[in-house]
PDB file of N, CA and C in Angstrom:
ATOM      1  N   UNK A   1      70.981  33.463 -11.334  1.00  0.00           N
ATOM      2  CA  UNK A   1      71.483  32.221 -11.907  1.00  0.00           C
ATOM      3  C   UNK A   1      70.551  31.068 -11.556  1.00  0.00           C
ATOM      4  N   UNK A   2      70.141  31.036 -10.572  1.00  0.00           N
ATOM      5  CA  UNK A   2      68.927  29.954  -9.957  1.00  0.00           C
ATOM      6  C   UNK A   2      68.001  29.968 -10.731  1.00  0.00           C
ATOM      7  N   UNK A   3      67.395  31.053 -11.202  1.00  0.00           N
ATOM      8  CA  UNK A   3      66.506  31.910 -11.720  1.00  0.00           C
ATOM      9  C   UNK A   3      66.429  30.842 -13.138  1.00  0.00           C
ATOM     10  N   UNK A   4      67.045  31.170 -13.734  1.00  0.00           N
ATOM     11  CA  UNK A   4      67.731  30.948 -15.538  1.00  0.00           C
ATOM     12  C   UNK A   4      68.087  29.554 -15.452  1.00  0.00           C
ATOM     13  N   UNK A   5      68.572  28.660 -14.591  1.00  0.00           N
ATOM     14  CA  UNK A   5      69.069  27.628 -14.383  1.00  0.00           C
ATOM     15  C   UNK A   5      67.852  26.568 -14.455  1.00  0.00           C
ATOM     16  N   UNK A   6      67.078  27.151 -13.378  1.00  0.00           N
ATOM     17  CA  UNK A   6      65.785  26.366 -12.727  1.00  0.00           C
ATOM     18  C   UNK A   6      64.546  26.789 -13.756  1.00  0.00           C
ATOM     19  N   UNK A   7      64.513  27.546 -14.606  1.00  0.00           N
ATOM     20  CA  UNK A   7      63.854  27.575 -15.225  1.00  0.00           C
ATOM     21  C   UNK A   7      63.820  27.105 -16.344  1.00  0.00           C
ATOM     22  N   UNK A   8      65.117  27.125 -17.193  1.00  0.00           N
ATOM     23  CA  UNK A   8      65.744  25.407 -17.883  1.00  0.00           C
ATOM     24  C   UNK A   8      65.119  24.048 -17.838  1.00  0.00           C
ATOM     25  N   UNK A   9      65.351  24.097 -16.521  1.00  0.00           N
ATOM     26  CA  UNK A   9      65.084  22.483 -16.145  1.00  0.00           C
ATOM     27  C   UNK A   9      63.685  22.525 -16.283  1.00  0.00           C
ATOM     28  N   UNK A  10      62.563  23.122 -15.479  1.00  0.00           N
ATOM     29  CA  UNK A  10      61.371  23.123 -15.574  1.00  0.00           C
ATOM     30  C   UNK A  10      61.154  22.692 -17.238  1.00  0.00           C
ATOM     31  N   UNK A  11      61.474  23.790 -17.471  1.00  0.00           N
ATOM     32  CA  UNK A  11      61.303  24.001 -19.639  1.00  0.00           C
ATOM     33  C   UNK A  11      61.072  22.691 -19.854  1.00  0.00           C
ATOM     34  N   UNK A  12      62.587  22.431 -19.545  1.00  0.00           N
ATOM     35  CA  UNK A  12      62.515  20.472 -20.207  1.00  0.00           C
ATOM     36  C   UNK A  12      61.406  19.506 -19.556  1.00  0.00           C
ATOM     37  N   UNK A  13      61.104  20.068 -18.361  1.00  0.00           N
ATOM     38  CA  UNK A  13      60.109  19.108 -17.609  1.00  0.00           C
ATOM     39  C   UNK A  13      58.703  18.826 -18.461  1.00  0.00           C
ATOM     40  N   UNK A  14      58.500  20.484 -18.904  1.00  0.00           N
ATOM     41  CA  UNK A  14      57.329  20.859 -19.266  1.00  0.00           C
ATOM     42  C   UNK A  14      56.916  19.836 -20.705  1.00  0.00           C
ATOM     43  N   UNK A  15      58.796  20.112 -21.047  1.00  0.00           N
ATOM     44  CA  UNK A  15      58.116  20.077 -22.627  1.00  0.00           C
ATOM     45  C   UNK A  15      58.120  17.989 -22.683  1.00  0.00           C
ATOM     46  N   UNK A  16      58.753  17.587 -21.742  1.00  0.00           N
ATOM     47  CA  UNK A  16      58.740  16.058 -22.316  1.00  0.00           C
ATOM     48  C   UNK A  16      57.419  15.555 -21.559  1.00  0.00           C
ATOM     49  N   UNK A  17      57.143  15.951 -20.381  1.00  0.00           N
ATOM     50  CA  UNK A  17      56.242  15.895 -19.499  1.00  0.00           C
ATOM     51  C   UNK A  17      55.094  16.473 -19.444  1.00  0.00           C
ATOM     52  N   UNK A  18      54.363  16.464 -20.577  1.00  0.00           N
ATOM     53  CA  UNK A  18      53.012  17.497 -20.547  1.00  0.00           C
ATOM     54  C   UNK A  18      51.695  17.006 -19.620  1.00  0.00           C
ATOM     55  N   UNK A  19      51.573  16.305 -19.172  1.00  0.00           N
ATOM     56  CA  UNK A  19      50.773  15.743 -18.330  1.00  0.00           C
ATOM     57  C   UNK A  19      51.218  17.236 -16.623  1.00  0.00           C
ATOM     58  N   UNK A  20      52.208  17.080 -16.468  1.00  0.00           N
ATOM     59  CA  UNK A  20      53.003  17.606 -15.695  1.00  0.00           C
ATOM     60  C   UNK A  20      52.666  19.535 -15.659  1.00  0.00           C
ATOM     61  N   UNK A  21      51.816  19.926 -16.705  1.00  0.00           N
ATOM     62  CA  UNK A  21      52.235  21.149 -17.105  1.00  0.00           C
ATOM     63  C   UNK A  21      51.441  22.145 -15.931  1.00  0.00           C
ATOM     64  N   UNK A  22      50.431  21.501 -15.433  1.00  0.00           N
ATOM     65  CA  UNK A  22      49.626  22.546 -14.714  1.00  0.00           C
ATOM     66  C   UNK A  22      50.199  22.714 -13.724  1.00  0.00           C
ATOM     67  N   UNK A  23      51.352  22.000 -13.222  1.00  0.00           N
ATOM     68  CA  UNK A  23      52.404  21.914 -11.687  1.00  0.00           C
ATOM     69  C   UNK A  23      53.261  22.847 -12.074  1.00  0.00           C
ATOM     70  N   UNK A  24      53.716  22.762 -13.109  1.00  0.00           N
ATOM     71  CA  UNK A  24      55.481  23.021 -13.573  1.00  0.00           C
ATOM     72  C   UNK A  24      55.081  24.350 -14.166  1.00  0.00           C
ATOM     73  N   UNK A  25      54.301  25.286 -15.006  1.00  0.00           N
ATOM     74  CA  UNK A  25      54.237  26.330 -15.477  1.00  0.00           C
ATOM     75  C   UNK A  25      54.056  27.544 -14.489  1.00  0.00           C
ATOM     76  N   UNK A  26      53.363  27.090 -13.506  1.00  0.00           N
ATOM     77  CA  UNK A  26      53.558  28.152 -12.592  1.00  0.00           C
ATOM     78  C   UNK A  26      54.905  27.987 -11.724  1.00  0.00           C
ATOM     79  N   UNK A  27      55.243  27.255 -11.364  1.00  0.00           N
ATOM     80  CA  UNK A  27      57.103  27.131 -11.294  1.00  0.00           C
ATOM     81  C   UNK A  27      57.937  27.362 -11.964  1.00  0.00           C
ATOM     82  N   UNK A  28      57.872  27.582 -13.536  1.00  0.00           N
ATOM     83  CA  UNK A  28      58.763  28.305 -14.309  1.00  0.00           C
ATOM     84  C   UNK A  28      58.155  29.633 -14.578  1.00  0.00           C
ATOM     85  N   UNK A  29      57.249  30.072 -14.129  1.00  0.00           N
ATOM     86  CA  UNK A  29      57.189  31.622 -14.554  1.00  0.00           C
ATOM     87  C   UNK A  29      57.524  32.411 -13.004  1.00  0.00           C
ATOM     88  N   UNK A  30      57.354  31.561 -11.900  1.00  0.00           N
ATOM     89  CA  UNK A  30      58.245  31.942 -10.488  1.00  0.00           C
ATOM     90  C   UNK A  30      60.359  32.203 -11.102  1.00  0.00           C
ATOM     91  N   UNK A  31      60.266  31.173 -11.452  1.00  0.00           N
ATOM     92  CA  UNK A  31      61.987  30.713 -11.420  1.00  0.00           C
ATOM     93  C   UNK A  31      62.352  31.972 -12.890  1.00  0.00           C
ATOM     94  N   UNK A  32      61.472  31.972 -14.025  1.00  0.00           N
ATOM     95  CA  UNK A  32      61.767  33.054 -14.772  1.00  0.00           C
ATOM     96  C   UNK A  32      61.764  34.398 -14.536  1.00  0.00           C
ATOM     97  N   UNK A  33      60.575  34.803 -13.821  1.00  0.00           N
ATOM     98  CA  UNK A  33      60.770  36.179 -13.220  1.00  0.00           C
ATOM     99  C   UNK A  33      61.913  36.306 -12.019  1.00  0.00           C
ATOM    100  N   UNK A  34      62.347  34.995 -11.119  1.00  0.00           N
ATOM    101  CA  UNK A  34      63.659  35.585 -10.465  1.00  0.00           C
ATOM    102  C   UNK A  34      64.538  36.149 -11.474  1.00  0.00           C
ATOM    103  N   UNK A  35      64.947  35.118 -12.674  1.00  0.00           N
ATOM    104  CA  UNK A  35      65.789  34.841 -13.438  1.00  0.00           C
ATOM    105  C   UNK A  35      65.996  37.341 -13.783  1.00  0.00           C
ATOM    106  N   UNK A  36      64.616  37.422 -14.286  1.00  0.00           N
ATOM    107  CA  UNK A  36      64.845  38.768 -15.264  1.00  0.00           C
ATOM    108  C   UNK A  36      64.586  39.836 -14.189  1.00  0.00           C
ATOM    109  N   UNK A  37      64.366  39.617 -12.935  1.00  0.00           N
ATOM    110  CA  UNK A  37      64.825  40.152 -11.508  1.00  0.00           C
ATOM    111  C   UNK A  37      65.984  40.713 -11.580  1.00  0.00           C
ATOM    112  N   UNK A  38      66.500  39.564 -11.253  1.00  0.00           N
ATOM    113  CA  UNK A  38      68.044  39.703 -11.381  1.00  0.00           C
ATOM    114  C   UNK A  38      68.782  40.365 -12.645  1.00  0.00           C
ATOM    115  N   UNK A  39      68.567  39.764 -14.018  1.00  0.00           N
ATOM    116  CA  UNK A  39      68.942  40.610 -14.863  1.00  0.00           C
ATOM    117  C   UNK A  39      68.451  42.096 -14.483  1.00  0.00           C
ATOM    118  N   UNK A  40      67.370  42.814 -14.181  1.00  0.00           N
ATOM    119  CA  UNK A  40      66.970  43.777 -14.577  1.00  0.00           C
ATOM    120  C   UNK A  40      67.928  44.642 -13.211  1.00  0.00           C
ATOM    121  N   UNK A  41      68.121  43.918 -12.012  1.00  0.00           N
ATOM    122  CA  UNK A  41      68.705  44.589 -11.042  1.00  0.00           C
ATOM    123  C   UNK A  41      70.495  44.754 -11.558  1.00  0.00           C
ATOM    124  N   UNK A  42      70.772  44.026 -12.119  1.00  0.00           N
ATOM    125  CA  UNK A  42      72.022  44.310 -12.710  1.00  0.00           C
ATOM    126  C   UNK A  42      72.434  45.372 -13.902  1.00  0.00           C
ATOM    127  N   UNK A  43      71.307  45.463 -14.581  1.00  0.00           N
ATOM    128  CA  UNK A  43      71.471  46.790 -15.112  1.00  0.00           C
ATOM    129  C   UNK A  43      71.140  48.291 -14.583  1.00  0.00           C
ATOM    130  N   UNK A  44      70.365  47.945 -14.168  1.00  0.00           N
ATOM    131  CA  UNK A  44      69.962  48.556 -12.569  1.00  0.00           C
ATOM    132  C   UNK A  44      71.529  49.472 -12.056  1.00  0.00           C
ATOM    133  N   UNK A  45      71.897  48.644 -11.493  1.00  0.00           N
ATOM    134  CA  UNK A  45      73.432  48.624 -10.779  1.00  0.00           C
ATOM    135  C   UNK A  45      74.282  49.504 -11.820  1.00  0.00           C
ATOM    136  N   UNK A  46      74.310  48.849 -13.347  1.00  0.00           N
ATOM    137  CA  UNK A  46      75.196  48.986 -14.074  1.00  0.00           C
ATOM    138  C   UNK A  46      74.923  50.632 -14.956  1.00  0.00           C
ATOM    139  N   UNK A  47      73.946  50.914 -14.791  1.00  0.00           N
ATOM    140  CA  UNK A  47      73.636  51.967 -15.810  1.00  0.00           C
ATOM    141  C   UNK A  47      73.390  52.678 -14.614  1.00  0.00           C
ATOM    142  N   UNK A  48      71.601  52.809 -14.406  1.00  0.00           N
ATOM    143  CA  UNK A  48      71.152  54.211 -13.715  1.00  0.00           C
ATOM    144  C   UNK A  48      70.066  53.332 -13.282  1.00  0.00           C
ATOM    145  N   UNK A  49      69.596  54.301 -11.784  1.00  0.00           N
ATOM    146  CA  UNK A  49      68.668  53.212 -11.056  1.00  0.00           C
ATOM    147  C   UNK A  49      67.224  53.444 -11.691  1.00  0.00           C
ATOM    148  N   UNK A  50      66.849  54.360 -12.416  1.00  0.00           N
ATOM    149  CA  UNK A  50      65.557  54.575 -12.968  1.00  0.00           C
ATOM    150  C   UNK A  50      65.480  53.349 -14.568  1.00  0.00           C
ATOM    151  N   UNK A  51      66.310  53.143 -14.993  1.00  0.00           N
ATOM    152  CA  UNK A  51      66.071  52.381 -16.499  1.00  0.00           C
ATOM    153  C   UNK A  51      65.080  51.480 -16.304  1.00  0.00           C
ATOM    154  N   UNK A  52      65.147  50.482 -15.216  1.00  0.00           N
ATOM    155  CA  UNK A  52      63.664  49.415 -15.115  1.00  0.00           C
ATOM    156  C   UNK A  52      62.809  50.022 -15.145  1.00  0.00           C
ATOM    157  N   UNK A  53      62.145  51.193 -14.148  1.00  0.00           N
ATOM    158  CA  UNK A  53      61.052  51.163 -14.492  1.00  0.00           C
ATOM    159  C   UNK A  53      60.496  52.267 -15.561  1.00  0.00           C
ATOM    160  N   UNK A  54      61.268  52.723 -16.214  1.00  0.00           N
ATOM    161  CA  UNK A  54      61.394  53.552 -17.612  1.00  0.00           C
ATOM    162  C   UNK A  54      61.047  52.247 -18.651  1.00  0.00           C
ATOM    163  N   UNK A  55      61.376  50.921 -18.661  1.00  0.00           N
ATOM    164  CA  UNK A  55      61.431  49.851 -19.131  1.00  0.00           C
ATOM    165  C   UNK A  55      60.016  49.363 -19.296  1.00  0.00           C
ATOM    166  N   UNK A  56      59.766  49.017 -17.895  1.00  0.00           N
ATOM    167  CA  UNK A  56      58.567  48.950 -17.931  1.00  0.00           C
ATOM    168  C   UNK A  56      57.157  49.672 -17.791  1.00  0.00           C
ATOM    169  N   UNK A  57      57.540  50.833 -17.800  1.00  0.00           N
ATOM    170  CA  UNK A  57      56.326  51.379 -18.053  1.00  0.00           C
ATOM    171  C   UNK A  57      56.043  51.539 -19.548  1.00  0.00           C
ATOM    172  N   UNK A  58      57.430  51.713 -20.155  1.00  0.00           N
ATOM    173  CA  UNK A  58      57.821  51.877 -21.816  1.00  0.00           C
ATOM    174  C   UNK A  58      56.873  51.071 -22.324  1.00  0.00           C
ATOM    175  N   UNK A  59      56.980  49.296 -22.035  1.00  0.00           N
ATOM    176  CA  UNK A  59      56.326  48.319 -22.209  1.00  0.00           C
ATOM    177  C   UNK A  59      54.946  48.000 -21.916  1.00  0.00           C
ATOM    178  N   UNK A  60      54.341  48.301 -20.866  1.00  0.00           N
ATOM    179  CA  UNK A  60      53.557  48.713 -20.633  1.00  0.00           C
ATOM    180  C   UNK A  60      52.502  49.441 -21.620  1.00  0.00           C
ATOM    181  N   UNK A  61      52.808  50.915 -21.888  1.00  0.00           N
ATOM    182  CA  UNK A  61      52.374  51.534 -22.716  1.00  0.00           C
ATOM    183  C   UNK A  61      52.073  50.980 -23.819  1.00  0.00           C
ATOM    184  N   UNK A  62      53.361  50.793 -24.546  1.00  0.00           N
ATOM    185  CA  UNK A  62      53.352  49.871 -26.347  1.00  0.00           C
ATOM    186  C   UNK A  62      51.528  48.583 -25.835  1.00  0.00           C
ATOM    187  N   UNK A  63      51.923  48.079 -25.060  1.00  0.00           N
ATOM    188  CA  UNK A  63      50.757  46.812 -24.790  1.00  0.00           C
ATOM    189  C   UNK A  63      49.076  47.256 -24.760  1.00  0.00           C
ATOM    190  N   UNK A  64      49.179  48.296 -24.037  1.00  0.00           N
ATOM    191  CA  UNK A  64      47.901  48.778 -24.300  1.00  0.00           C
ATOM    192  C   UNK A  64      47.366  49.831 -25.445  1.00  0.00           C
ATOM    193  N   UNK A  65      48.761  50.214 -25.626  1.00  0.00           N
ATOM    194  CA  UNK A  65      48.457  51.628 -27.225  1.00  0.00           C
ATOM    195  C   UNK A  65      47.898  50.110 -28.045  1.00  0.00           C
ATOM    196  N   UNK A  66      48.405  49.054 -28.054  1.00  0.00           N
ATOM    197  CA  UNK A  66      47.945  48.489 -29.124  1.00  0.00           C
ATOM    198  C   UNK A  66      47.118  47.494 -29.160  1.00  0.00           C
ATOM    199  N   UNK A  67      46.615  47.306 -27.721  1.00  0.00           N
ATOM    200  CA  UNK A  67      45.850  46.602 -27.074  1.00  0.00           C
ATOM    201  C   UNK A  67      44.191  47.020 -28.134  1.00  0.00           C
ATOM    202  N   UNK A  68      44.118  48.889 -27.530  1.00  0.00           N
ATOM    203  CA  UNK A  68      43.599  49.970 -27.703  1.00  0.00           C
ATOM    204  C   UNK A  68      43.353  49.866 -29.446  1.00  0.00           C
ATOM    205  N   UNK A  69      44.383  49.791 -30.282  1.00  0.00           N
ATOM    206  CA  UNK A  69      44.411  49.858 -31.702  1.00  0.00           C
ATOM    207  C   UNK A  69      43.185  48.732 -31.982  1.00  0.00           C
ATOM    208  N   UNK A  70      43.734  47.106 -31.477  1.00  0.00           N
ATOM    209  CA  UNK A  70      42.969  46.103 -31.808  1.00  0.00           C
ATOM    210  C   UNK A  70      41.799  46.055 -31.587  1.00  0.00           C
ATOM    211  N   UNK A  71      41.397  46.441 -30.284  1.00  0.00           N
ATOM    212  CA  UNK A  71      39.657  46.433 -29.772  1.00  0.00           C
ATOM    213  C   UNK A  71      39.000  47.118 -30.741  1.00  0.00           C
ATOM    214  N   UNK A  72      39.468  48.640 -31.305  1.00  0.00           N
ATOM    215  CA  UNK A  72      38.718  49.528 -31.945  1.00  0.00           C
ATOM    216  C   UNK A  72      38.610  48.990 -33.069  1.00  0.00           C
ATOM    217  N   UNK A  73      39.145  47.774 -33.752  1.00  0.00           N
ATOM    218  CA  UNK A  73      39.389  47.737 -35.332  1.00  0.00           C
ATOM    219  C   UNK A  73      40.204  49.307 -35.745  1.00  0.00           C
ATOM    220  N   UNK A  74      41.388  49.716 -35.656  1.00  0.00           N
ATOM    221  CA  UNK A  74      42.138  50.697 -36.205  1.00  0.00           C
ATOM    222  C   UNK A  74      43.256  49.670 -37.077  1.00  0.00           C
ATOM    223  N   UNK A  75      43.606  48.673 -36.359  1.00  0.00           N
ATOM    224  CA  UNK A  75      44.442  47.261 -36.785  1.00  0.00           C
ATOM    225  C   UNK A  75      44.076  46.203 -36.577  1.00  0.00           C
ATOM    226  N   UNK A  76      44.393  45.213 -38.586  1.00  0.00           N
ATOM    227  CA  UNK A  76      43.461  43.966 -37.820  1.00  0.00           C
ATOM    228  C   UNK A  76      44.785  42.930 -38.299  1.00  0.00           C
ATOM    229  N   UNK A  77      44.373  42.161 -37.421  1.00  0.00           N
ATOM    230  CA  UNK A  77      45.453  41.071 -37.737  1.00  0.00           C
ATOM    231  C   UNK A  77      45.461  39.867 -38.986  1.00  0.00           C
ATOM    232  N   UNK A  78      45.727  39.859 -40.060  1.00  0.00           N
ATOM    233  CA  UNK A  78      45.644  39.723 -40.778  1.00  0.00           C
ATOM    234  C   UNK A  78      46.872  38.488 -40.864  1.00  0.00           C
ATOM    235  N   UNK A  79      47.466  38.004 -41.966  1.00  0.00           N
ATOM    236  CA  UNK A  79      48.343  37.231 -42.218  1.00  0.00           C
ATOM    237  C   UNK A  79      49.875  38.126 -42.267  1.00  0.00           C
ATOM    238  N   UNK A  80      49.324  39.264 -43.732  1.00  0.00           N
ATOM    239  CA  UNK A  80      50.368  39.748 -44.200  1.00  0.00           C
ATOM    240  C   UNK A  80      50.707  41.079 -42.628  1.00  0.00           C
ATOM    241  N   UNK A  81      49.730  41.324 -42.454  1.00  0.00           N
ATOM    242  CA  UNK A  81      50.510  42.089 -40.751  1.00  0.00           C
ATOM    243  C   UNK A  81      50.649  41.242 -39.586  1.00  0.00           C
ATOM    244  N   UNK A  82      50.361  40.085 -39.551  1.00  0.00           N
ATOM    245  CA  UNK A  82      51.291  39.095 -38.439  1.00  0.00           C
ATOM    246  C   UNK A  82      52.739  38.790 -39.342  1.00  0.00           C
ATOM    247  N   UNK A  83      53.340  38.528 -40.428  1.00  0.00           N
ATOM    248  CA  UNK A  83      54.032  38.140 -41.128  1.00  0.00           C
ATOM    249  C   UNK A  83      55.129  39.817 -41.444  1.00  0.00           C
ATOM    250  N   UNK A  84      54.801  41.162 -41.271  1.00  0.00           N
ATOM    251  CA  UNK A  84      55.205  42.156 -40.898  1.00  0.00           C
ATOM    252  C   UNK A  84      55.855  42.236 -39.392  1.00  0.00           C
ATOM    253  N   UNK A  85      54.832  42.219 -38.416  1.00  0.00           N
ATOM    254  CA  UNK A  85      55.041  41.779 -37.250  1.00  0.00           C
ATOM    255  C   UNK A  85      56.097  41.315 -37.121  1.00  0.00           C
ATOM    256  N   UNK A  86      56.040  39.437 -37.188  1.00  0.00           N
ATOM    257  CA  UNK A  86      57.335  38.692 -37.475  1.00  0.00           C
ATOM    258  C   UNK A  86      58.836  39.762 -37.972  1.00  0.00           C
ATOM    259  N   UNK A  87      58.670  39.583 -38.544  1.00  0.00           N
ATOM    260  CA  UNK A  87      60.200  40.368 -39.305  1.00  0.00           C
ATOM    261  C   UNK A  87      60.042  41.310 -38.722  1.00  0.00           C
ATOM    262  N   UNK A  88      59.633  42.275 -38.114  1.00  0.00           N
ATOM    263  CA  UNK A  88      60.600  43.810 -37.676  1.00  0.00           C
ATOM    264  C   UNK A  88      60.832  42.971 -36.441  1.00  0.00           C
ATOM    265  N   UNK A  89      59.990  42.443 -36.170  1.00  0.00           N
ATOM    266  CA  UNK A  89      60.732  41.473 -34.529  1.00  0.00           C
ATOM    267  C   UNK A  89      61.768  41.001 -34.728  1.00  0.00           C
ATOM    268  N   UNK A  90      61.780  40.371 -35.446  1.00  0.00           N
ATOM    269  CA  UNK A  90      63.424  39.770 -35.819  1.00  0.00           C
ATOM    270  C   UNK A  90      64.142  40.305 -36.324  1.00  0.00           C
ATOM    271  N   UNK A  91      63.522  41.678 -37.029  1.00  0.00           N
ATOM    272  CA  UNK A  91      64.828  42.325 -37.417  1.00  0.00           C
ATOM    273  C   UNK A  91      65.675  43.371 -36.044  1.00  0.00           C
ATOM    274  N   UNK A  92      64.574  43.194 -35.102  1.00  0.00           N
ATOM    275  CA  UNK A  92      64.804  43.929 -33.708  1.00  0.00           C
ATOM    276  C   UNK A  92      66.238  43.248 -32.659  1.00  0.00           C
ATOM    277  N   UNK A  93      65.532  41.801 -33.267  1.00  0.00           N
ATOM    278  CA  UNK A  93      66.456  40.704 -32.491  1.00  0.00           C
ATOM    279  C   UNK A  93      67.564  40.915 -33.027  1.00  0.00           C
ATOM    280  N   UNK A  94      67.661  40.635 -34.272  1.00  0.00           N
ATOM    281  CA  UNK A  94      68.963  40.557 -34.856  1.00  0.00           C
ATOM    282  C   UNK A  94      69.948  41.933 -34.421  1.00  0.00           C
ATOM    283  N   UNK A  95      69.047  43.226 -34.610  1.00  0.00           N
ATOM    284  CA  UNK A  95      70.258  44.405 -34.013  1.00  0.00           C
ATOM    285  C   UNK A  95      70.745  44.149 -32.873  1.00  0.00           C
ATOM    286  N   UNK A  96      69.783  43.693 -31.807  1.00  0.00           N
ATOM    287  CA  UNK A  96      70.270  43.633 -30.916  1.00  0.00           C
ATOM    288  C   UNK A  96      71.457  42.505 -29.968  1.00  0.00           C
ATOM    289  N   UNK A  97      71.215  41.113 -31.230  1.00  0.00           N
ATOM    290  CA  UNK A  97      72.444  40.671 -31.042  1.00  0.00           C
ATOM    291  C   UNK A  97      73.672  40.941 -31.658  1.00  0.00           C
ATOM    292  N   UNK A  98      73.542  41.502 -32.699  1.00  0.00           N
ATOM    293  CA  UNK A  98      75.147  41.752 -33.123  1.00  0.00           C
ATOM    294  C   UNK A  98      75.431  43.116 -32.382  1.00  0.00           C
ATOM    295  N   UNK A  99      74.077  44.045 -31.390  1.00  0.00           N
ATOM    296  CA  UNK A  99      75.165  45.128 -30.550  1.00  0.00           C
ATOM    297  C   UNK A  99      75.581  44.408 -29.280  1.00  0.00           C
ATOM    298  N   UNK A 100      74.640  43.184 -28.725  1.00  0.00           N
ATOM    299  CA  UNK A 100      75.738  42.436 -27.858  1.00  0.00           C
ATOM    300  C   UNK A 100      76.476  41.898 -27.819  1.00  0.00           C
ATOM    301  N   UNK A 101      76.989  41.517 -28.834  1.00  0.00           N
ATOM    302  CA  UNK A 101      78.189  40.995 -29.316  1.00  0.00           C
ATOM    303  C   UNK A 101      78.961  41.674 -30.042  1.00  0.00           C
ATOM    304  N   UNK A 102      79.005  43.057 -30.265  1.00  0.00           N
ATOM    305  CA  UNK A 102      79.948  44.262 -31.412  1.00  0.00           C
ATOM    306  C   UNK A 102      80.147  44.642 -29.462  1.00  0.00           C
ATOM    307  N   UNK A 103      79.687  44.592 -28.662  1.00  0.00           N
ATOM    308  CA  UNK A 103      79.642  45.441 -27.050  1.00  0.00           C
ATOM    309  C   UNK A 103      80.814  44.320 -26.389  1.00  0.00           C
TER     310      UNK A 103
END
């Protein structure tokens, strides 16, 4: 809660206060990683103790498989595949809020 709270406030610091940013960004990515700490230890708790780092290695992987794609030219970033991109992301978001909220 400190975590998510304090990293709020920073946010707002950051964003009215840009002069401010080279202080305050490394203080909100401290106060954000408590913040998904904590989330991640609560599912942790709540499910099974392996899911984090199944999580993140999951993540992990995806970052460099496509890290890997981009360097080689196999994928190039283009308009119409950033604009692909976009939408399955959001269409990702969107499932996943109406299963936290159908949950």
């Amino acid at each position: 809660i400190i975590g998510s709270i304090g990293g709020f406030i920073v946010a707002l610091v950051t964003i009215f206060k840009k002069q401010w940013s080279a202080t305050t960004v490394p203080i909100y990515a401290i106060l954000e990683g408590l913040a998904l700490g904590g989330i991640s230890k609560m599912y942790a708790n709540a499910f099974e103790p392996g899911i984090v780092p199944q999580a993140i290695m999951l993540t992990l992987g995806i970052l460099f498989s496509l890290l890997f794609a981009y360097k080689t030219k196999i994928i190039k970033a283009t308009e119409n595949f950033k604009l692909g991109v976009f939408a399955a992301t959001a269409g990702i978001g969107v499932v996943y809020l109406i299963s936290f909220l159908m949950s």
